[in-house]
Protein backbone atom coordinates (compact mmCIF):
# COMPACT_ATOMS: atom_id res chain seq x y z
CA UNK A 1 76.54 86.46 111.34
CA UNK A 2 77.26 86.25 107.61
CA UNK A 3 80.94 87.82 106.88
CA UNK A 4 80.39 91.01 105.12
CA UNK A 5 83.14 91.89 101.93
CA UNK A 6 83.51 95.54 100.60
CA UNK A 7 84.15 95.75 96.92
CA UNK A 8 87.96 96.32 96.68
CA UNK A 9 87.92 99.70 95.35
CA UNK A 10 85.60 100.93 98.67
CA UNK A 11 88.01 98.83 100.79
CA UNK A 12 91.01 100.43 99.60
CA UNK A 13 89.94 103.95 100.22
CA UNK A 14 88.66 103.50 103.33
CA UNK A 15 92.41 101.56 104.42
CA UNK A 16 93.76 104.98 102.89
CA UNK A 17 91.21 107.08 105.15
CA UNK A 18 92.40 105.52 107.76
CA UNK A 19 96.07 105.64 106.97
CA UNK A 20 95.49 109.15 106.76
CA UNK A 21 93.98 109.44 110.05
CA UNK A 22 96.86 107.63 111.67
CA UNK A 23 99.36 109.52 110.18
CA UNK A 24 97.19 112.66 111.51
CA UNK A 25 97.49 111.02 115.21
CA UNK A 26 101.57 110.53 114.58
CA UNK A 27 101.95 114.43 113.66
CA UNK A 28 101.99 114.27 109.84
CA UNK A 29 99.14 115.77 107.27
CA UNK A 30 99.08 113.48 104.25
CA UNK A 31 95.87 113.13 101.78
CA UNK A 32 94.74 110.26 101.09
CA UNK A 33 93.53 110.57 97.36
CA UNK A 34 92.89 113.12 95.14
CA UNK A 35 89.67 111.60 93.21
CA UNK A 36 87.34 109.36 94.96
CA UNK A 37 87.37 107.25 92.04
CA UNK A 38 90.80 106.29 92.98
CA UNK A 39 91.88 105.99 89.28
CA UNK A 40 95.52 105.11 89.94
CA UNK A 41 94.06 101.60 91.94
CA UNK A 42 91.76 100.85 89.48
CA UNK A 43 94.16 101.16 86.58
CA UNK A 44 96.10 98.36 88.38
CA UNK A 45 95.67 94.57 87.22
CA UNK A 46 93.68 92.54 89.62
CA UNK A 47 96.46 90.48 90.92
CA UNK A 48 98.71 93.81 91.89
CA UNK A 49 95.22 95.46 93.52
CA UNK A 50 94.99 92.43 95.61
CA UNK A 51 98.48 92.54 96.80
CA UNK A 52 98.78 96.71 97.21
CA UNK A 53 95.45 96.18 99.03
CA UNK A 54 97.21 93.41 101.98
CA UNK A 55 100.21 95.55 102.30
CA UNK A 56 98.13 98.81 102.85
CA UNK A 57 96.54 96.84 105.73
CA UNK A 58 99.32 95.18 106.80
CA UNK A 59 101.15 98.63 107.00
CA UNK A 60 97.92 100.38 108.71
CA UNK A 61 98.07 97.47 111.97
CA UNK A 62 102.03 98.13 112.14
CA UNK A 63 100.95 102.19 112.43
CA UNK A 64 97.99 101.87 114.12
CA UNK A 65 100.15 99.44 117.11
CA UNK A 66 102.90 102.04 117.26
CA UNK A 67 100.51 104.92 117.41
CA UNK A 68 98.51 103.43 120.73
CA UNK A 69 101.47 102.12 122.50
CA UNK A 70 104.42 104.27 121.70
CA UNK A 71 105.17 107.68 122.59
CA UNK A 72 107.44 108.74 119.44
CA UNK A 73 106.95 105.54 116.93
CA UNK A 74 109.69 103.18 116.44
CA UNK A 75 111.02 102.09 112.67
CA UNK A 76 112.43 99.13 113.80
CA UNK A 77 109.46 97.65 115.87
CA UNK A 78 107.16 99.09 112.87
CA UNK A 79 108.97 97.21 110.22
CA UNK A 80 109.20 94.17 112.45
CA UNK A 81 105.25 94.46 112.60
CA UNK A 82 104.83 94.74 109.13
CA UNK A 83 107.23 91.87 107.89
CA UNK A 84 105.29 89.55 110.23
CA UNK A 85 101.59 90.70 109.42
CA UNK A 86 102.71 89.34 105.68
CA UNK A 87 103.84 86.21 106.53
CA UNK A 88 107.96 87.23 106.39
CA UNK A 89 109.67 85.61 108.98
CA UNK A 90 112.92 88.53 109.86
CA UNK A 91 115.86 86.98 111.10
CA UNK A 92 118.67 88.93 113.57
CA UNK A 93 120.50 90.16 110.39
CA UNK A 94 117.48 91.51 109.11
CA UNK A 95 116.85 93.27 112.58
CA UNK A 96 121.05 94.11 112.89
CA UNK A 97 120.11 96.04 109.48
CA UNK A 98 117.39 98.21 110.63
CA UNK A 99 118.39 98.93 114.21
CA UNK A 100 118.16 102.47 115.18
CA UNK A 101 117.89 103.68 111.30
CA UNK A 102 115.34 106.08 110.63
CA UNK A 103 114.40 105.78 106.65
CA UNK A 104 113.33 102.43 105.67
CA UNK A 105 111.75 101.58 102.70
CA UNK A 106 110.13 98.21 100.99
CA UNK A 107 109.42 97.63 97.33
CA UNK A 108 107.16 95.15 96.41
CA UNK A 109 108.09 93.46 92.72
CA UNK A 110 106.37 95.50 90.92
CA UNK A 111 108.51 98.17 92.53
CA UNK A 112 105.65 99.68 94.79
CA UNK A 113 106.71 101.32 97.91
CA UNK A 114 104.61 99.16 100.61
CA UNK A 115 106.36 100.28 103.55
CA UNK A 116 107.68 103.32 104.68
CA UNK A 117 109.07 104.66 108.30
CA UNK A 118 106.62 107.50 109.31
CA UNK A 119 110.05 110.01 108.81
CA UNK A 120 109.43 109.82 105.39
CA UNK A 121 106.41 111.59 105.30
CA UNK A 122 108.90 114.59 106.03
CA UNK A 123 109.87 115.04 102.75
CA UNK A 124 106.74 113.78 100.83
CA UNK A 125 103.88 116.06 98.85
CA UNK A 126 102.60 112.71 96.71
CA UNK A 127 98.74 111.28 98.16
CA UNK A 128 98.58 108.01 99.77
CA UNK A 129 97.07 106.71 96.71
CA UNK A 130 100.10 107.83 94.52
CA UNK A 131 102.61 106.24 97.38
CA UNK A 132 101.30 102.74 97.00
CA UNK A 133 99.76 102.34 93.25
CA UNK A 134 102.94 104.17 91.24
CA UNK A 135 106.66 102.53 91.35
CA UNK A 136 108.82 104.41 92.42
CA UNK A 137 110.97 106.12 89.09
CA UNK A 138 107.30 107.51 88.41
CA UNK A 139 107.68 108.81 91.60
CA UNK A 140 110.87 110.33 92.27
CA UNK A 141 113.81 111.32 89.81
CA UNK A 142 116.41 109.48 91.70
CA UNK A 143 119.91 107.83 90.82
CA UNK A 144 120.27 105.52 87.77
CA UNK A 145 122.35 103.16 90.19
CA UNK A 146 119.42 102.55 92.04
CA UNK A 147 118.08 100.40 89.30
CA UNK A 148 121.48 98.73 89.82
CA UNK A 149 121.24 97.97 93.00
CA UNK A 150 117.31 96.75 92.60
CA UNK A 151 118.88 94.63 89.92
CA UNK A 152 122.05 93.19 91.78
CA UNK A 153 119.91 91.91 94.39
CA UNK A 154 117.28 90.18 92.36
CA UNK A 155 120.34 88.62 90.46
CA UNK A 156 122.28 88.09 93.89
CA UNK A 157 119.07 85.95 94.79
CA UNK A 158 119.50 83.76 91.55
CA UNK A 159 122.60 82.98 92.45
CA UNK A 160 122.31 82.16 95.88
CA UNK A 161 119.22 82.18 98.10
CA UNK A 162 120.88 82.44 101.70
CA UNK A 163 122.54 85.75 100.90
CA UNK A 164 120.28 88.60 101.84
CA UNK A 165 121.52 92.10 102.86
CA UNK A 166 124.00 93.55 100.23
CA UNK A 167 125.80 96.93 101.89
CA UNK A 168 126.64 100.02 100.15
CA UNK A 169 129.29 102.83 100.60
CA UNK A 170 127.57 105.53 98.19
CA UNK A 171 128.04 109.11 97.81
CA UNK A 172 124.76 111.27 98.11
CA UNK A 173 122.76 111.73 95.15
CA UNK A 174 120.05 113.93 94.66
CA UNK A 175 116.21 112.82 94.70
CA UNK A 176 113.34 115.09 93.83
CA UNK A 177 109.76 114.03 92.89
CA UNK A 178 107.85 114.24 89.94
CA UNK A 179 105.06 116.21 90.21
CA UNK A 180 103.14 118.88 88.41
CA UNK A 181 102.92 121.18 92.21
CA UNK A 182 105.72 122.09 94.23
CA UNK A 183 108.30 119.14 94.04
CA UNK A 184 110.19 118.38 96.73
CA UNK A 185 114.33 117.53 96.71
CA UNK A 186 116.10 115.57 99.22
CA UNK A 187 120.05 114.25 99.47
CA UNK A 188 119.87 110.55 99.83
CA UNK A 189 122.20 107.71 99.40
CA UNK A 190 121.02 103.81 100.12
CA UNK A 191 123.08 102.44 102.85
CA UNK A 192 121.58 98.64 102.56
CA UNK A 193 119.19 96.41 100.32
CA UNK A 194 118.08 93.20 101.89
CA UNK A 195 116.22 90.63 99.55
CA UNK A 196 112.77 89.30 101.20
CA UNK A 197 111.83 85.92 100.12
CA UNK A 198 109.94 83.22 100.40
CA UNK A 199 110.73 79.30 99.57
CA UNK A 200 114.09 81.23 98.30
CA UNK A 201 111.70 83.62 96.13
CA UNK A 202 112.48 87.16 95.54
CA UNK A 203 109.33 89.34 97.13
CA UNK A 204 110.24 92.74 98.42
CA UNK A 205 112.98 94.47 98.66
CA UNK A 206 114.25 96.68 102.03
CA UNK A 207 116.19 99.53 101.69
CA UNK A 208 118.04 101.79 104.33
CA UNK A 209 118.80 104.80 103.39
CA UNK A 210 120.00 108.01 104.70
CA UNK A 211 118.85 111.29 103.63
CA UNK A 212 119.84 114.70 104.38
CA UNK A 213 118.84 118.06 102.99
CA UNK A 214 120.04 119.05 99.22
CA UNK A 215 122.21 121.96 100.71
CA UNK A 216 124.87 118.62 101.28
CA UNK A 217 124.89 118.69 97.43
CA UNK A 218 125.55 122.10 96.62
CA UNK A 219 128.94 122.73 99.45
């Protein structure tokens, strides 16, 4: 039988149907899009609608495997999942870093979030569609420093290959998204940022963070 290929558009939604139905499964009510047309994908360059599309799948397999076999879904085993479906090879620091933490986050170089643990979704209004085809200051109004600390560890990589997770002793800050309904604040502060690479090549970027509820911010 002849391999069948779905235009990317029609592939992409129906990754995001299904993201949505997983997310259902794990407790959480997320829409996928808001058009059919999925405007924000196609407004994307061919090259970043290939990659959004392989981490959308590679994040729906890491999901879908914690959904069937786990009664409450594990971070660390989904993130594990996910690194390896797209050809990252974690080491034990890597898996030191995200032991037992519960918000962890991956920004591709373009700066769009392709991973996210499913606690997230707690404190999220935006579609799936706006998730993985908007970087993330379009997203959220967060910290300045976090374009700092983006920065330092693409320059940190320059300068030296080996060295991957730099650690952070931040206070909170306060995050709240950007959106023309009813947006949503958090208190957040980035505990870790660990470069992923290839052939010593700055890919992604992992961030553990720890949030809290704004009320920290106002005591």
């Amino acid at each position: 039988m002849l391999e069948t290929h779905l235009p990317e558009t029609e592939e992409f939604a129906s990754q995001l149907n299904f993201l949505g139905s997983l997310l259902s499964l794990a407790g959480y009510k997320v829409m996928p899009y808001r058009h059919e047309s999925l405007p924000l994908f196609c407004s994307l360059t061919p090259s970043q609608q290939k990659e959004v599309l392989k981490s959308l799948k590679a994040y729906c397999l890491a999901l879908e495997d914690g959904v069937v076999h786990e009664e409450n879904i594990n971070s660390t085993r989904m993130v594990w999942r996910f690194l390896v479906a797209l050809g990252f090879f974690p080491n034990e620091e890597l898996f030191d870093t995200v032991r037992e933490e519960t918000y962890i986050q991956i920004y591709n170089f373009d700066q769009f979030q392709i991973f996210r643990s499913v606690a997230f979704f707690d404190n999220c209004s935006f579609t799936l569609e706006e998730i993985s085809c908007r970087p993330w200051w379009q997203l959220w109004k967060r910290s300045r420093q976090d374009l700092h600390i983006l920065s330092e560890v693409s320059r940190q990589n320059l300068i030296c290959p080996q060295a991957k997770t730099l650690r952070f002793n931040h206070p909170f800050e306060r995050a709240q998204e950007i959106s023309d309904g009813s947006a949503r604040q958090f208190a957040y502060r980035i505990k870790s940022a660990t470069a992923l690479t290839r052939s010593g090549r700055l890919h992604a970027t992992l961030l553990v963070e720890d949030w809290r509820t704004p009320s920290l911010l106002d005591s």
